[in-house]
PDB file of N, CA and C in Angstrom:
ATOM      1  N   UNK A   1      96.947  86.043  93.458  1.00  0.00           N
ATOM      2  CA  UNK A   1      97.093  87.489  93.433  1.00  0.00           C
ATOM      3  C   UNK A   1      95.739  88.152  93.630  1.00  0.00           C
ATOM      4  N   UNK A   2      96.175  89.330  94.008  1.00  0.00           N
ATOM      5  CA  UNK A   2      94.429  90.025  94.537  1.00  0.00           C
ATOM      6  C   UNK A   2      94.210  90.903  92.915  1.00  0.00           C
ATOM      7  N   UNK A   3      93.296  91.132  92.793  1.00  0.00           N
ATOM      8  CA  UNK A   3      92.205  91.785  91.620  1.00  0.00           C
ATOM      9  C   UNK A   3      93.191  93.157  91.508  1.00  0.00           C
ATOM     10  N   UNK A   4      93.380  93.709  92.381  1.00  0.00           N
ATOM     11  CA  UNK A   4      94.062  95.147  92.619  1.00  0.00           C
ATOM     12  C   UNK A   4      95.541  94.932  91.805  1.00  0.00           C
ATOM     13  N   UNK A   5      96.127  93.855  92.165  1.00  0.00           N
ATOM     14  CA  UNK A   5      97.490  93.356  91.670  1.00  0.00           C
ATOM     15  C   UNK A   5      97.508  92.907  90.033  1.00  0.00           C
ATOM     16  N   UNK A   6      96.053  91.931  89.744  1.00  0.00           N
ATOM     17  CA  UNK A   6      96.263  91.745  88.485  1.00  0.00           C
ATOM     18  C   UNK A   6      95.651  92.918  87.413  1.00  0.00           C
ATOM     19  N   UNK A   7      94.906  93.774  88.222  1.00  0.00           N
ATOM     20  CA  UNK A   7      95.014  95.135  87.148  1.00  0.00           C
ATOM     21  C   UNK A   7      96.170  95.880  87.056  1.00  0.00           C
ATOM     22  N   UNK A   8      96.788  95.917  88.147  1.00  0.00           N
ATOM     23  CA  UNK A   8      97.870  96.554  87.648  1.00  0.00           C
ATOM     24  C   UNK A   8      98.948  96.065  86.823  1.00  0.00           C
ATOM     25  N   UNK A   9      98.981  94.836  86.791  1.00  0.00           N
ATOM     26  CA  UNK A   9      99.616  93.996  85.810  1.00  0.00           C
ATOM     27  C   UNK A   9      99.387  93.490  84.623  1.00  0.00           C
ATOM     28  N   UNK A  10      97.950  93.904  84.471  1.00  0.00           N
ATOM     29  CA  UNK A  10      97.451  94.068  83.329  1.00  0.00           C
ATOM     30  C   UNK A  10      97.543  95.235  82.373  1.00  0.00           C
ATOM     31  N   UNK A  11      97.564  96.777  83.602  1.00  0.00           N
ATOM     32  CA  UNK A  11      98.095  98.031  82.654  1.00  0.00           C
ATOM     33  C   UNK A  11      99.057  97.718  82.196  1.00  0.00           C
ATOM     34  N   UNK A  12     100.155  97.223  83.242  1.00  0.00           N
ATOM     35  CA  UNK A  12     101.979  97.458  82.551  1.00  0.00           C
ATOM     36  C   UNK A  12     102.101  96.863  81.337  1.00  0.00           C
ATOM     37  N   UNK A  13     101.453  96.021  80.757  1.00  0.00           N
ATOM     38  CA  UNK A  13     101.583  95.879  79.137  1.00  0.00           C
ATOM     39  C   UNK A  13     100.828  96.180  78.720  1.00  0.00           C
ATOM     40  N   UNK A  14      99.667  97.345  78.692  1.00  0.00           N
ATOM     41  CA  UNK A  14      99.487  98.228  77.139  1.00  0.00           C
ATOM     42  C   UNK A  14     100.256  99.179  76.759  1.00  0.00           C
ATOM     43  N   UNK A  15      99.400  99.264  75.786  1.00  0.00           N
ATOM     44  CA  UNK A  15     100.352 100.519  75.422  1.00  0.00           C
ATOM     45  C   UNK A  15      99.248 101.894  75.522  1.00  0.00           C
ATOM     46  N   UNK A  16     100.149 102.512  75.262  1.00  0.00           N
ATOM     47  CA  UNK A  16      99.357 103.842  75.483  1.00  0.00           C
ATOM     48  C   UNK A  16      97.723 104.575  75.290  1.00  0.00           C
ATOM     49  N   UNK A  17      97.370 103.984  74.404  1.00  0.00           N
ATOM     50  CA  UNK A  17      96.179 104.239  73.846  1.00  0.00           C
ATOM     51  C   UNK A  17      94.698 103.241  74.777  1.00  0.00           C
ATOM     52  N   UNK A  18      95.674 101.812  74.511  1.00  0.00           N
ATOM     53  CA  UNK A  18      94.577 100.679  75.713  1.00  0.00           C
ATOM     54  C   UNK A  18      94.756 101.285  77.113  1.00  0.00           C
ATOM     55  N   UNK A  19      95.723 101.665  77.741  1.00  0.00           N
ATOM     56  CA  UNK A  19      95.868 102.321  79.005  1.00  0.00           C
ATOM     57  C   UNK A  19      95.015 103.492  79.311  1.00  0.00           C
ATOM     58  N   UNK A  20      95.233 104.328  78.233  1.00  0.00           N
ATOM     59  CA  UNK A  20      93.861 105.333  79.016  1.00  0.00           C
ATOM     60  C   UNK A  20      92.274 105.308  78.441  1.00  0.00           C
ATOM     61  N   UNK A  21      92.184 103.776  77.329  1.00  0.00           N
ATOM     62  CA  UNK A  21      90.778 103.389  77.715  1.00  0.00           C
ATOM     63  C   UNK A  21      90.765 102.904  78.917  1.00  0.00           C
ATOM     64  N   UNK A  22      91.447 102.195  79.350  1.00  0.00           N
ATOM     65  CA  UNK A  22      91.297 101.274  80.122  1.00  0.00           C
ATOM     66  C   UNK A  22      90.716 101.991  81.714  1.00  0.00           C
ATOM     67  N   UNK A  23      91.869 102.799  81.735  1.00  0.00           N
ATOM     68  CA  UNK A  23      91.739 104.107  83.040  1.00  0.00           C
ATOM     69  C   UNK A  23      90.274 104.066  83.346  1.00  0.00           C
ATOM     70  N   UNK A  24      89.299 104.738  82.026  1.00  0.00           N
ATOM     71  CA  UNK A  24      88.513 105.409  82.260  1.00  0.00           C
ATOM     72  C   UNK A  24      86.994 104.534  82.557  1.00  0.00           C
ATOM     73  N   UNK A  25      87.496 103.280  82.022  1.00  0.00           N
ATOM     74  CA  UNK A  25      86.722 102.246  82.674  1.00  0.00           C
ATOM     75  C   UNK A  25      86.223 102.004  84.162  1.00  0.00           C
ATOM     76  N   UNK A  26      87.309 102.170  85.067  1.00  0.00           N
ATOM     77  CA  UNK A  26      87.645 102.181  86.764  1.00  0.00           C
ATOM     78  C   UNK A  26      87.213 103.326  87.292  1.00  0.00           C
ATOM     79  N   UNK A  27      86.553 103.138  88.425  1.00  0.00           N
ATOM     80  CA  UNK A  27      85.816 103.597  89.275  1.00  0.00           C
ATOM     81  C   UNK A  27      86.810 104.583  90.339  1.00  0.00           C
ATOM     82  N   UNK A  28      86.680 105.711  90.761  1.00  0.00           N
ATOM     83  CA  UNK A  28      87.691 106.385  91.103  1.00  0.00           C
ATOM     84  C   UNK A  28      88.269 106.095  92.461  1.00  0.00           C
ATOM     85  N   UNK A  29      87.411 104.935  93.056  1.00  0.00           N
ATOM     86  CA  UNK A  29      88.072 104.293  94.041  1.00  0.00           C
ATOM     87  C   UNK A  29      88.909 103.439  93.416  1.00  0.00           C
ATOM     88  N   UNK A  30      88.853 102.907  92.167  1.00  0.00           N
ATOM     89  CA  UNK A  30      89.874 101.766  92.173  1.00  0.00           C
ATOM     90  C   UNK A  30      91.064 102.382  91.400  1.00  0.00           C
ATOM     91  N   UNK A  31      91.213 103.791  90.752  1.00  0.00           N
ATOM     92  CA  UNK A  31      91.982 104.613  90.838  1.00  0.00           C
ATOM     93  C   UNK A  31      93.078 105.043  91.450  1.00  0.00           C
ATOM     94  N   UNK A  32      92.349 105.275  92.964  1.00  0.00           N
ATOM     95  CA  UNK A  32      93.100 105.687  94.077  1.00  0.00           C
ATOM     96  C   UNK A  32      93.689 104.317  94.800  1.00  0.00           C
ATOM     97  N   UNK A  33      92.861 102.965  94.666  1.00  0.00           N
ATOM     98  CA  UNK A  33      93.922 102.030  94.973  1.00  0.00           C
ATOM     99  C   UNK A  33      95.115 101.495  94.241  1.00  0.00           C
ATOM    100  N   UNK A  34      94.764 101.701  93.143  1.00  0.00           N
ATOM    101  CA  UNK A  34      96.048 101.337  91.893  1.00  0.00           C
ATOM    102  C   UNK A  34      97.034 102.688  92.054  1.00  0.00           C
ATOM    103  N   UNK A  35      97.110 103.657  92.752  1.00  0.00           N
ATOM    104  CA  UNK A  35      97.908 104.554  92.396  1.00  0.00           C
ATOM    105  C   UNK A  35      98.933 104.432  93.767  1.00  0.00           C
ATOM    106  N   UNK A  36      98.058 103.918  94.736  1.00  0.00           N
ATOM    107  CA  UNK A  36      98.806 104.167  96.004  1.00  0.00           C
ATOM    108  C   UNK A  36      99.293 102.904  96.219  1.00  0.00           C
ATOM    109  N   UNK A  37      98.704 101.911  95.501  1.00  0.00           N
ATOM    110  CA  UNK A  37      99.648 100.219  95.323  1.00  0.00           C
ATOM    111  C   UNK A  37     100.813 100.648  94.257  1.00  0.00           C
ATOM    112  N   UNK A  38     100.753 101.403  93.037  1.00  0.00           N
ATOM    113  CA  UNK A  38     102.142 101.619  92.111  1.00  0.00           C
ATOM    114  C   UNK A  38     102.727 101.980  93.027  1.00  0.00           C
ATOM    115  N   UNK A  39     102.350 103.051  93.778  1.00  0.00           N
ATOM    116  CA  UNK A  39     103.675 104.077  94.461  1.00  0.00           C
ATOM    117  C   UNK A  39     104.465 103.556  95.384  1.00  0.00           C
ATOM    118  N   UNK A  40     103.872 102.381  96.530  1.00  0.00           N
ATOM    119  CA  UNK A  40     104.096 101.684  97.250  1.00  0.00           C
ATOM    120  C   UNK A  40     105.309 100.404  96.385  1.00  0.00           C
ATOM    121  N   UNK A  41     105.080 100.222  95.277  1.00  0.00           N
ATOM    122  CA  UNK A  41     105.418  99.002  94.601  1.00  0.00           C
ATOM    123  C   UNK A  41     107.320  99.393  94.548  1.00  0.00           C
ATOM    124  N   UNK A  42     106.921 100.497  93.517  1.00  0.00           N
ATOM    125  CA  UNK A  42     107.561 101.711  93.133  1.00  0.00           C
ATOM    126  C   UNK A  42     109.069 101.647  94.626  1.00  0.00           C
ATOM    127  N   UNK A  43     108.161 102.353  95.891  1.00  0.00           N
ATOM    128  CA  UNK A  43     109.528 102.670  96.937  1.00  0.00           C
ATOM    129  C   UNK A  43     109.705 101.311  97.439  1.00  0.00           C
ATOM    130  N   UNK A  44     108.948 100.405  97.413  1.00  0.00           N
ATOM    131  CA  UNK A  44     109.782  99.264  97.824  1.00  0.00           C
ATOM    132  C   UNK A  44     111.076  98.871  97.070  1.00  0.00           C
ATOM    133  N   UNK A  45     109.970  98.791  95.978  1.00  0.00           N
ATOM    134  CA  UNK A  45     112.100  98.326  94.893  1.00  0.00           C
ATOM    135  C   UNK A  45     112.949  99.421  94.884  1.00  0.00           C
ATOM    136  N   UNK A  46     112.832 100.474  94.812  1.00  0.00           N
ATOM    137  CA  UNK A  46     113.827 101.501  95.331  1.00  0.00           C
ATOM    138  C   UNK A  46     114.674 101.212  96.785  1.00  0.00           C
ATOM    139  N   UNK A  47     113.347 100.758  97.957  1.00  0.00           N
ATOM    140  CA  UNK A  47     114.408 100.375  99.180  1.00  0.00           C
ATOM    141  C   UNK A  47     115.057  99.207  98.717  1.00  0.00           C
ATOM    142  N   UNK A  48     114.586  98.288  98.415  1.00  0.00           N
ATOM    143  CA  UNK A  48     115.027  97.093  98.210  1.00  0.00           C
ATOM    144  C   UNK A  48     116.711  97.340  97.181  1.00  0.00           C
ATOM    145  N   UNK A  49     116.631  98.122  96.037  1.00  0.00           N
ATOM    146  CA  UNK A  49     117.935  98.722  95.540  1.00  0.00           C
ATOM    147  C   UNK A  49     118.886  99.549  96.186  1.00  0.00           C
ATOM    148  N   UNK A  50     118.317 100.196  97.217  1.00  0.00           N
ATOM    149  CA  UNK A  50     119.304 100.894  97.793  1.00  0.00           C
ATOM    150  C   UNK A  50     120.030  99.976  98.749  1.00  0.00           C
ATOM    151  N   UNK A  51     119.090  99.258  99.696  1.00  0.00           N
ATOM    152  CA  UNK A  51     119.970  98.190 100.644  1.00  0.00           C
ATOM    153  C   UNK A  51     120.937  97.504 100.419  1.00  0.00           C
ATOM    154  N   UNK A  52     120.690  96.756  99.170  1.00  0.00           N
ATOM    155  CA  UNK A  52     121.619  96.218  98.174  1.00  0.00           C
ATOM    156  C   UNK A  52     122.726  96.304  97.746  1.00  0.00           C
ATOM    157  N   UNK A  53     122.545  97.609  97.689  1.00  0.00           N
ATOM    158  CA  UNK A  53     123.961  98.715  97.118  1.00  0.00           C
ATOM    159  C   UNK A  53     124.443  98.506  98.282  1.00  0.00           C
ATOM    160  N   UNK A  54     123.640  99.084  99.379  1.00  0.00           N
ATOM    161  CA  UNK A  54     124.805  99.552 101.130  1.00  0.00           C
ATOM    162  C   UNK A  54     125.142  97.870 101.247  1.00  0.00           C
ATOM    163  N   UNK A  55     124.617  96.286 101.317  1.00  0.00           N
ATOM    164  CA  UNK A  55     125.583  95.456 101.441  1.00  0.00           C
ATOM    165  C   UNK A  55     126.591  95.055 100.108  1.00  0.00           C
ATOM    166  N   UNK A  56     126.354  95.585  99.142  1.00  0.00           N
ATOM    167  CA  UNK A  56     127.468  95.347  97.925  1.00  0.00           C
ATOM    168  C   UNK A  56     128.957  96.426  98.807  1.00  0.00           C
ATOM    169  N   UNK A  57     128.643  97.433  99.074  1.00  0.00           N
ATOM    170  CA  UNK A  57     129.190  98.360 100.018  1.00  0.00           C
ATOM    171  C   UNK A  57     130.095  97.539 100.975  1.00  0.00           C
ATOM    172  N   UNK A  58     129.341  97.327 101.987  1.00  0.00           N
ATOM    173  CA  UNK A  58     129.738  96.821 103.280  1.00  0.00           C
ATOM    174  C   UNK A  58     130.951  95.465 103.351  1.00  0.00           C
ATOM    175  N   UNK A  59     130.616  95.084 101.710  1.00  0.00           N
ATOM    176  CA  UNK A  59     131.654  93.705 101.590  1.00  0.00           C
ATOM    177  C   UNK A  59     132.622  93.577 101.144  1.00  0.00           C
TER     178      UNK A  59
END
């Protein structure tokens, strides 16, 4: 896994308080890559759920 991937997998289990130390640690480039890798992460499994549905659909 790339560095970008295991921070973000490292936020998804704190909790609230370690998460926005953690934030403020990162450099605001690596900010903007963790936000636009969630969001990306994010509409994939959304496409990936919707397709799903249309062949649960189709059968």
């Amino acid at each position: 896994m790339s560095k970008l991937t295991d921070k973000i997998f490292l936020m998804r289990n704190m909790n609230d308080e370690e998460l926005k130390n953690y934030i403020r640690t990162l450099t605001d480039n690596e900010k903007d890559l963790i936000v636009y890798s969630a969001v990306k992460m994010i509409i994939c499994d959304e496409f990936d759920r919707a397709f799903q549905n249309l062949n649960r659909m189709e059968e």
